[in-house]
C-alpha atoms as a PDB file:
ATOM      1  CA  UNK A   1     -39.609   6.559  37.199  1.00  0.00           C
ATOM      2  CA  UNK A   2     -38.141   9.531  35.154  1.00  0.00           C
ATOM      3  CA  UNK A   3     -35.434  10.110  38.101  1.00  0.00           C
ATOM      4  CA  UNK A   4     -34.543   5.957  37.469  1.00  0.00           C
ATOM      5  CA  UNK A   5     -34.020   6.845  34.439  1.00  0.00           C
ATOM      6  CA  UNK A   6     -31.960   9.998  34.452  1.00  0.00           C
ATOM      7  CA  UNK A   7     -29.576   8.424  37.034  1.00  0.00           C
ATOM      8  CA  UNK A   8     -28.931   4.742  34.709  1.00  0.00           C
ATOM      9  CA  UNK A   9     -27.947   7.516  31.593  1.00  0.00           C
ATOM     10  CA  UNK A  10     -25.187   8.759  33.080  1.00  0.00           C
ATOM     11  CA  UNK A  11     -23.864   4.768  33.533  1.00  0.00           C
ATOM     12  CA  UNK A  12     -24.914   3.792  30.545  1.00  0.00           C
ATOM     13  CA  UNK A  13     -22.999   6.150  28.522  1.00  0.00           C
ATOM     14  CA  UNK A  14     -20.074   5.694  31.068  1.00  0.00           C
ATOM     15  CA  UNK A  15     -19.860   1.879  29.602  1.00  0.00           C
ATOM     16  CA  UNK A  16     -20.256   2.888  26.414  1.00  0.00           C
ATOM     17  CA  UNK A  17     -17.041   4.916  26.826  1.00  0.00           C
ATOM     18  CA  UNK A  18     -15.692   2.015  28.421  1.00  0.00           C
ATOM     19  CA  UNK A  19     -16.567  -0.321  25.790  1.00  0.00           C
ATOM     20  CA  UNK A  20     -15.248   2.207  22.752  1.00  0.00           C
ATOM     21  CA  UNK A  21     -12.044   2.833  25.042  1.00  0.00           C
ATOM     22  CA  UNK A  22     -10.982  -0.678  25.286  1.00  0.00           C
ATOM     23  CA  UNK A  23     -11.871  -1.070  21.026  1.00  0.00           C
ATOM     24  CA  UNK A  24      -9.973   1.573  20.145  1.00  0.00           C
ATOM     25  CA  UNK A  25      -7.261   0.440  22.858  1.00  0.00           C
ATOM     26  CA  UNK A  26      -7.278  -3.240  20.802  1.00  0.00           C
ATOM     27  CA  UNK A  27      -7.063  -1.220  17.496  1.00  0.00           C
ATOM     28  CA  UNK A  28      -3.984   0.703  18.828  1.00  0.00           C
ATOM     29  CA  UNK A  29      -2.537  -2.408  19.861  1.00  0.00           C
ATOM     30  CA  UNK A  30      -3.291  -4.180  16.707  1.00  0.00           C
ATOM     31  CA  UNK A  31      -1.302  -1.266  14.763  1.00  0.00           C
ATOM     32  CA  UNK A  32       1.617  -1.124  16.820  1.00  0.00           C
ATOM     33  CA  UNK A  33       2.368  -5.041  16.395  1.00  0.00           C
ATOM     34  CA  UNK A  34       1.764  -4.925  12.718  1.00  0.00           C
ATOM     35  CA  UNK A  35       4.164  -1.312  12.519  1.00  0.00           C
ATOM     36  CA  UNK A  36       6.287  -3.365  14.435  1.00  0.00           C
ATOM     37  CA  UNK A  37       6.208  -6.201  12.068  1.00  0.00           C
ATOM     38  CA  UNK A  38       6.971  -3.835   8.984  1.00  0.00           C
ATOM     39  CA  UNK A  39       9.903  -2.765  10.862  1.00  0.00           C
ATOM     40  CA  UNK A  40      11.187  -6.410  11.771  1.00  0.00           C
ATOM     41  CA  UNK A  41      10.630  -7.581   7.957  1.00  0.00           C
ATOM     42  CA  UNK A  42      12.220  -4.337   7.311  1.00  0.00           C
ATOM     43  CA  UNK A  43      15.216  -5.263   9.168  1.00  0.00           C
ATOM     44  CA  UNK A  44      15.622  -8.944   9.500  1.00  0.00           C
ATOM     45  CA  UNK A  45      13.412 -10.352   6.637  1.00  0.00           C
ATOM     46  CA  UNK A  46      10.665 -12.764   6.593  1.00  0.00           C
ATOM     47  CA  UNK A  47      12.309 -16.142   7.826  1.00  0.00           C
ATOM     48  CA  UNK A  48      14.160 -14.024  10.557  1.00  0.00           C
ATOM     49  CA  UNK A  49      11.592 -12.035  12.078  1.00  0.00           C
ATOM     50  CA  UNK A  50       9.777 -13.793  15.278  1.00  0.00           C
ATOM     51  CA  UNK A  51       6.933 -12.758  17.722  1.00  0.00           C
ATOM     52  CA  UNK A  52       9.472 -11.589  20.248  1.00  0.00           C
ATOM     53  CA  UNK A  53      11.174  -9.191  17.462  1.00  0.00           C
ATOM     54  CA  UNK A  54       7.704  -7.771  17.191  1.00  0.00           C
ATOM     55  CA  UNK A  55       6.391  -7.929  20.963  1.00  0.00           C
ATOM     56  CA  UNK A  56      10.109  -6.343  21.308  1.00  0.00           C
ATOM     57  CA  UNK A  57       9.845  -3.628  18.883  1.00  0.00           C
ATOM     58  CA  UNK A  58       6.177  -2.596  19.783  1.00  0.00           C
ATOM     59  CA  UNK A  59       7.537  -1.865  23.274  1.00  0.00           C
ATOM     60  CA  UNK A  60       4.729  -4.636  24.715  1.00  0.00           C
ATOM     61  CA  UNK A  61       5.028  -7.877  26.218  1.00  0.00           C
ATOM     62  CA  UNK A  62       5.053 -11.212  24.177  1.00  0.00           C
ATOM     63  CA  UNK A  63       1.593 -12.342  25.836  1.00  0.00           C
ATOM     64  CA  UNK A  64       0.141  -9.023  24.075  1.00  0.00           C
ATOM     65  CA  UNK A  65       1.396 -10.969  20.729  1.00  0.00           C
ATOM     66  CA  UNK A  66      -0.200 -14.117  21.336  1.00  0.00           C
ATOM     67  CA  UNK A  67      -2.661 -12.279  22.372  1.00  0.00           C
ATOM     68  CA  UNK A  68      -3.902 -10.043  19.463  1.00  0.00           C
ATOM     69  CA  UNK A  69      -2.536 -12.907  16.631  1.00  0.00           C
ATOM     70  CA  UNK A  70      -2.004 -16.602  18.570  1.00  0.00           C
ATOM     71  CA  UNK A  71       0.457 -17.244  15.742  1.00  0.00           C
ATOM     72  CA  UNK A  72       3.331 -15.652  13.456  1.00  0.00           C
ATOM     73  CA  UNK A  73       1.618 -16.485  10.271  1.00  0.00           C
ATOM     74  CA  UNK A  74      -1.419 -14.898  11.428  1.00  0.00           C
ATOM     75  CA  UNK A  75       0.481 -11.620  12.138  1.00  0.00           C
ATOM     76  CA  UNK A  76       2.185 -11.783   8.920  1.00  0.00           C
ATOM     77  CA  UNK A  77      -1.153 -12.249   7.347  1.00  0.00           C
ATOM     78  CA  UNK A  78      -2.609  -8.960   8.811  1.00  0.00           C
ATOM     79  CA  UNK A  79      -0.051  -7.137   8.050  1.00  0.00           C
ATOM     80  CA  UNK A  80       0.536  -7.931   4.438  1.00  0.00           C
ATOM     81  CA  UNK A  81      -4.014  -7.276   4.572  1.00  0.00           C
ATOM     82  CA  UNK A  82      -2.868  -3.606   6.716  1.00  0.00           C
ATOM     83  CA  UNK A  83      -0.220  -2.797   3.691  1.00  0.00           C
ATOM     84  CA  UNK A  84      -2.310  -3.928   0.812  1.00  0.00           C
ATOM     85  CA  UNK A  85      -4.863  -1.835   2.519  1.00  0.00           C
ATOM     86  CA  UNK A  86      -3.323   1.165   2.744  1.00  0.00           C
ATOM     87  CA  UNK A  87      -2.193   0.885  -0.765  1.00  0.00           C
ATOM     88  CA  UNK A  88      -5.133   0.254  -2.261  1.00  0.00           C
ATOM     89  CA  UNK A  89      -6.545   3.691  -0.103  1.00  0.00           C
ATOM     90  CA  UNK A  90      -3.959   5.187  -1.544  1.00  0.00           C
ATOM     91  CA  UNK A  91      -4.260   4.900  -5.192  1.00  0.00           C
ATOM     92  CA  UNK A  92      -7.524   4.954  -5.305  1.00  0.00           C
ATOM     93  CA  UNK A  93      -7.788   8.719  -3.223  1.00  0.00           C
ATOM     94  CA  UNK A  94      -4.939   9.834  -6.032  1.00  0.00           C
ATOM     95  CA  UNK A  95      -7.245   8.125  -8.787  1.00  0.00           C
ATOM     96  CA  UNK A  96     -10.540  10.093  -7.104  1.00  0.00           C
ATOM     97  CA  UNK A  97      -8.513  13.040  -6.649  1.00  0.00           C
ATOM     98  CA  UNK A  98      -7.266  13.538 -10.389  1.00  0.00           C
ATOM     99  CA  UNK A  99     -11.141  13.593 -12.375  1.00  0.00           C
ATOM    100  CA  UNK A 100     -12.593  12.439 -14.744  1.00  0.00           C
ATOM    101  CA  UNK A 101      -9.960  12.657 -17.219  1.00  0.00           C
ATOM    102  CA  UNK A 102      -8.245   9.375 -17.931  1.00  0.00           C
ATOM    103  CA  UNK A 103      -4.575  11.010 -18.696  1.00  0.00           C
ATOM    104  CA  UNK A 104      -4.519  12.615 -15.563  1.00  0.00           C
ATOM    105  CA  UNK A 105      -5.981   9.573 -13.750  1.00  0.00           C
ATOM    106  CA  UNK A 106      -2.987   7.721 -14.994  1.00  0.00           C
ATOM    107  CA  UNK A 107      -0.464  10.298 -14.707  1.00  0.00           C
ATOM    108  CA  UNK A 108      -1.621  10.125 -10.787  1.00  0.00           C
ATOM    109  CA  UNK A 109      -1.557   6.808 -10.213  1.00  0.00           C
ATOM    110  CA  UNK A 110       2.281   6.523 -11.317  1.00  0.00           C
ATOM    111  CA  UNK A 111       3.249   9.361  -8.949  1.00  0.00           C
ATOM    112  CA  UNK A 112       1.130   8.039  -6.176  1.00  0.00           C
ATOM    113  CA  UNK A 113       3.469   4.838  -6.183  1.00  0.00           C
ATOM    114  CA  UNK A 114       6.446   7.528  -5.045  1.00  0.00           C
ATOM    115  CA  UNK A 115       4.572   9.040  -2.304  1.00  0.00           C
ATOM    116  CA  UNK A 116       6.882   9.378   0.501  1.00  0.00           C
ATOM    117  CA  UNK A 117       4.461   7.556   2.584  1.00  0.00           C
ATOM    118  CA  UNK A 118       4.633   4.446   0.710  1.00  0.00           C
ATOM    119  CA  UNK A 119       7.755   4.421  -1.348  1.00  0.00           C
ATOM    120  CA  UNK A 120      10.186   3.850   1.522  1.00  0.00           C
ATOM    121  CA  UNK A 121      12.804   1.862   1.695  1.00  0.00           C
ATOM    122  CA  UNK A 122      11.265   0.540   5.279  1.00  0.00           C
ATOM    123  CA  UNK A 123       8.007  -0.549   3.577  1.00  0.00           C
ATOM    124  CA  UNK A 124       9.444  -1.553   0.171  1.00  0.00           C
ATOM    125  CA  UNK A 125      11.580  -3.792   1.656  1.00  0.00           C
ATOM    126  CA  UNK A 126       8.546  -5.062   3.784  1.00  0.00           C
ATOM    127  CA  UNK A 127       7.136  -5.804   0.179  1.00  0.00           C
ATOM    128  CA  UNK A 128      10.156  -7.095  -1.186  1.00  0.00           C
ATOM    129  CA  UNK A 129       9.964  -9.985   2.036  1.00  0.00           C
ATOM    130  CA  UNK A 130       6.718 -11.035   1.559  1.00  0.00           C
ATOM    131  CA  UNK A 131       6.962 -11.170  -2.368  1.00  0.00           C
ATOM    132  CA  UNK A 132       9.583 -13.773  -1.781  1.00  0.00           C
ATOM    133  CA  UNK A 133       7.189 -15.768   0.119  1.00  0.00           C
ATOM    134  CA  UNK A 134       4.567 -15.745  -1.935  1.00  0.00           C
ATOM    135  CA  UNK A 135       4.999 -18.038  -4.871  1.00  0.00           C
ATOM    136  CA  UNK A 136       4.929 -21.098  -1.826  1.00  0.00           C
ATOM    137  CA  UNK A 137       2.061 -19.590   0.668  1.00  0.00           C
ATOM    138  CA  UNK A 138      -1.345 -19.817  -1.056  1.00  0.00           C
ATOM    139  CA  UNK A 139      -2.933 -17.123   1.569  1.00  0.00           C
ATOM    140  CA  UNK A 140      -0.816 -15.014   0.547  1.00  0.00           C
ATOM    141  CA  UNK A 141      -1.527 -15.581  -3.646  1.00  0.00           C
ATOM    142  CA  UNK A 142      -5.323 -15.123  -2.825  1.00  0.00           C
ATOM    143  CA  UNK A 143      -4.691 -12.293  -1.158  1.00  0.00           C
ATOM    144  CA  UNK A 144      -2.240 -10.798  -2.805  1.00  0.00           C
ATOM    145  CA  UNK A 145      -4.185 -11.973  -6.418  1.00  0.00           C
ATOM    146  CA  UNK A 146      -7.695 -10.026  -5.916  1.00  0.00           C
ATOM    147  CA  UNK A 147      -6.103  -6.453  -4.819  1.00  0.00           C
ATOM    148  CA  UNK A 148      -3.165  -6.941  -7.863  1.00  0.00           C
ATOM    149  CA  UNK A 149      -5.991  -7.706 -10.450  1.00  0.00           C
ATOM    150  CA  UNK A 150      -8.461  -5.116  -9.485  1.00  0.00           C
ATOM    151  CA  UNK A 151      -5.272  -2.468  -9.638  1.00  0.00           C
ATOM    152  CA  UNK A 152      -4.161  -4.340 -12.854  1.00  0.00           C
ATOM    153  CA  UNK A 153      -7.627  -4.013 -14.340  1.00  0.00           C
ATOM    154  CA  UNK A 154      -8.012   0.097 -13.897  1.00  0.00           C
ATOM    155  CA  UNK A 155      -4.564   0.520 -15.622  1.00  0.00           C
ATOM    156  CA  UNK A 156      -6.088  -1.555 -18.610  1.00  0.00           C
ATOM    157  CA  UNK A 157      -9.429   0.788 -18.500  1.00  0.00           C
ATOM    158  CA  UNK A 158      -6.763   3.707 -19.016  1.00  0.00           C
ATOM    159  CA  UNK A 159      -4.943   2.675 -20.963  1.00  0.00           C
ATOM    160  CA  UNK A 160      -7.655   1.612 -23.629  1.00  0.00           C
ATOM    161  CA  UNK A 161      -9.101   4.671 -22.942  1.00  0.00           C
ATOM    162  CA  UNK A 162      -6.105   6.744 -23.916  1.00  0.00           C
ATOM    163  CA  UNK A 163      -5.892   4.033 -27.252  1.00  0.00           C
ATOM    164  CA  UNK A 164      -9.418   5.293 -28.190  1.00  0.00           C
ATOM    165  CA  UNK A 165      -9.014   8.958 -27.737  1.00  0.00           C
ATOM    166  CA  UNK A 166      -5.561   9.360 -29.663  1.00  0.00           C
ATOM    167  CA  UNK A 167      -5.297   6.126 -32.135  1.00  0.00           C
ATOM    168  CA  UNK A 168      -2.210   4.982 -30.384  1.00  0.00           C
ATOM    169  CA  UNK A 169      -1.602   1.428 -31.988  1.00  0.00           C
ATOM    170  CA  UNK A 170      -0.752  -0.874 -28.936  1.00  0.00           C
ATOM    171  CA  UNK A 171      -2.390  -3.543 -27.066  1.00  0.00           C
ATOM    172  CA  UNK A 172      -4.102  -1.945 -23.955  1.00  0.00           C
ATOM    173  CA  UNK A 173      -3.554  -4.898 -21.699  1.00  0.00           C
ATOM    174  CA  UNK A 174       0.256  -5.379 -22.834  1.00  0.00           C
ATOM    175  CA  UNK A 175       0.791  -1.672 -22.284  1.00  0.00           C
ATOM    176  CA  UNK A 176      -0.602  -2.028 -19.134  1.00  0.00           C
ATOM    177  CA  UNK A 177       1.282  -4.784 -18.187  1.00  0.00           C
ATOM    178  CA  UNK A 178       4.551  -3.392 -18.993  1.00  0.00           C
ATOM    179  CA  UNK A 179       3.853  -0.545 -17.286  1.00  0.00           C
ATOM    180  CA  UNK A 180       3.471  -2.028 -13.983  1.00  0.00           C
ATOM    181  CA  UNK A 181       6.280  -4.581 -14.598  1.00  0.00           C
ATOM    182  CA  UNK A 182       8.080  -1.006 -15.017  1.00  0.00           C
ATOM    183  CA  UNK A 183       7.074   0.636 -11.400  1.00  0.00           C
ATOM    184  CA  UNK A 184       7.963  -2.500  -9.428  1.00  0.00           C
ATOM    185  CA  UNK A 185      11.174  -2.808 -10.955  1.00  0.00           C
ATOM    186  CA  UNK A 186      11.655   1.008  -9.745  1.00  0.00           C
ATOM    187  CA  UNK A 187      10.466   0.003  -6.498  1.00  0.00           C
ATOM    188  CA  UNK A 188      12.868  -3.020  -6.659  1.00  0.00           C
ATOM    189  CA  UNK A 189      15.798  -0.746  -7.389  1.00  0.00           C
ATOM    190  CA  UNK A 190      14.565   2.192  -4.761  1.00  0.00           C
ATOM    191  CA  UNK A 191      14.701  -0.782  -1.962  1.00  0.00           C
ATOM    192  CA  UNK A 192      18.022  -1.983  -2.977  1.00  0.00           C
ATOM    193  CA  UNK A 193      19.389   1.377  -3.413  1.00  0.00           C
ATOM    194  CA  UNK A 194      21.448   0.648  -6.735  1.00  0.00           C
ATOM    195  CA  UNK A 195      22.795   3.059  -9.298  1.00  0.00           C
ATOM    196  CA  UNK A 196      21.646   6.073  -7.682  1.00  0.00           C
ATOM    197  CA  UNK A 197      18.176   5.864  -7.671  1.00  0.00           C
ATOM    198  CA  UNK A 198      15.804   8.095  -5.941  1.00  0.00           C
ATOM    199  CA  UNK A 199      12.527   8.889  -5.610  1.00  0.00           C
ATOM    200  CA  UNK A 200      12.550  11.933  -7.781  1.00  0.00           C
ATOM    201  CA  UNK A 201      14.726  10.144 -10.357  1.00  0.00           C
ATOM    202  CA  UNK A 202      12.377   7.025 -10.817  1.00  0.00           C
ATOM    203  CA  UNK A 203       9.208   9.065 -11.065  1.00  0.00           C
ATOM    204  CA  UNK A 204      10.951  10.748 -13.636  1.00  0.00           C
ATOM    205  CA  UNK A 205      11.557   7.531 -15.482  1.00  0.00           C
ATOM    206  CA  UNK A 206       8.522   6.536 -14.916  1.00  0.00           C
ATOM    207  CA  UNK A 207       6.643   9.380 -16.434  1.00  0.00           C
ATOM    208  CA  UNK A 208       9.602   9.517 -19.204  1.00  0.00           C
ATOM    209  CA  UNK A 209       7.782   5.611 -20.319  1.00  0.00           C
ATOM    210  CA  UNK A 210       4.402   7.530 -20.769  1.00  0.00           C
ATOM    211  CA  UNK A 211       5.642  10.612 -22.787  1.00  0.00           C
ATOM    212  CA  UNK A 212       7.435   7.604 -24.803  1.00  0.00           C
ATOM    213  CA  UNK A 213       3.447   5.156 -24.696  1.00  0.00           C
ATOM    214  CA  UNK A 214       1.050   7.863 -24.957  1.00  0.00           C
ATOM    215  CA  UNK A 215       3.054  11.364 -27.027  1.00  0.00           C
ATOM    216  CA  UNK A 216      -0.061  12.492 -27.673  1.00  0.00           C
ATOM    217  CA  UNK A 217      -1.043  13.090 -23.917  1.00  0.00           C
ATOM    218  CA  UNK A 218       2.316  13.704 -22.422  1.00  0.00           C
ATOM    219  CA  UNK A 219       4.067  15.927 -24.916  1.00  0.00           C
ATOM    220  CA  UNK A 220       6.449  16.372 -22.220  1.00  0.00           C
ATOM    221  CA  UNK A 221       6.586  16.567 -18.465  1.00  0.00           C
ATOM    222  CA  UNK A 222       7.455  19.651 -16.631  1.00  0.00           C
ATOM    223  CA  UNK A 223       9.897  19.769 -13.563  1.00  0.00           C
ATOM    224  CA  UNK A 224       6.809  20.930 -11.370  1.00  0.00           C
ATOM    225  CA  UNK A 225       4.941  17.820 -12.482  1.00  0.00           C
ATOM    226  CA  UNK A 226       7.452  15.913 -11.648  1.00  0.00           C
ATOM    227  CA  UNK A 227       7.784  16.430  -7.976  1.00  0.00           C
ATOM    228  CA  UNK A 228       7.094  13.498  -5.289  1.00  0.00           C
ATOM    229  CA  UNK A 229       5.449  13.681  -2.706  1.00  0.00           C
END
């Protein structure tokens, strides 16, 4: 009985490989469609990109599409979920990563929007194409609507914070909203590459609006703080 068993271990563990393999094959798959997709939105914009862009730009065949997503709107769909993921992971690790202290959690969550790896022109115009789309797609409002409130909501919680600590006398939810309105305008003007803009420059714009709403925490911003990643 013990030899039956030693000799089924070996081939159960074999289809367990099997069975991970061919996950984290889909998975790969699933990523190279929807980087695929970024790059067609990228390139062509919304109403121009198609499934065969896609299968075409993944390097894989058009069943492999159809396949993984039956439907364009259900790729588009996972990959505006796959960005809004990654930016969420994003600003929260930069909000983790800065403390407990609520000027520094702020100050990091402006210069995490000029990250290299997600201010780029070949994402923000990804943004830019789905934005469009939005007011007239109701998946995409829901979507979009939960993430943008939640990130919304923490700049409020700052910036209340910051109100408490130093006496500043503003509304924390109007400061919060025109500080946002503020970084996707940047974005806006990084995608469509007007009037010089860079990276650098609009972080330093952006963290020339906080010296300007909060004096009392940002005095002034050095050059070294200043630096994107």
């Amino acid at each position: 009985m013990d030899t039956l068993m030693k000799s089924a271990l070996p081939k159960e563990a074999a289809q367990d490989n099997e069975k991970r393999g061919r996950k984290a094959s889909k998975e790969v798959r699933r990523l190279q469609l929807i980087e695929a997709t970024i790059d067609s939105l990228a390139k062509r914009g919304y109403s121009e990109t198609t499934m065969a862009d896609v299968a075409d730009g993944a390097g894989l065949s058009r069943g492999i599409v159809n396949f993984h997503f039956e439907s364009k709107e259900k790729l588009l769909v996972a990959t505006l979920q796959h960005m809004y993921d990654e930016y969420s992971a994003h600003w929260r690790a930069a909000l983790l990563k800065a403390g407990d202290d609520p000027a520094r959690q702020l100050r990091a969550l402006v210069a995490a929007d000029f990250d290299r790896s997600i201010s780029n022109k070949r994402k923000l115009a990804a943004w830019c194409a789905f934005w469009g789309e939005a007011k007239s797609r109701p998946t995409y409002q829901a979507l979009c609507g939960a993430r943008d409130a939640a990130y919304q909501n923490v700049f409020i919680d700052l910036c209340r914070k910051l109100k408490e600590e130093a006496g500043y006398d503003f509304d924390p939810q109007g400061t919060a909203l025109a500080l946002s309105a503020m970084l996707e305008g940047l974005w806006l003007r990084l995608m469509m590459g007007t009037e010089d803009v860079t990276r650098e420059s609009a972080l330093q714009a952006a963290f020339e609006f906080l010296s300007l709403a909060f004096p009392k925490h940002y005095p002034g911003q050095t050059r070294s703080e200043r630096n994107v990643g």
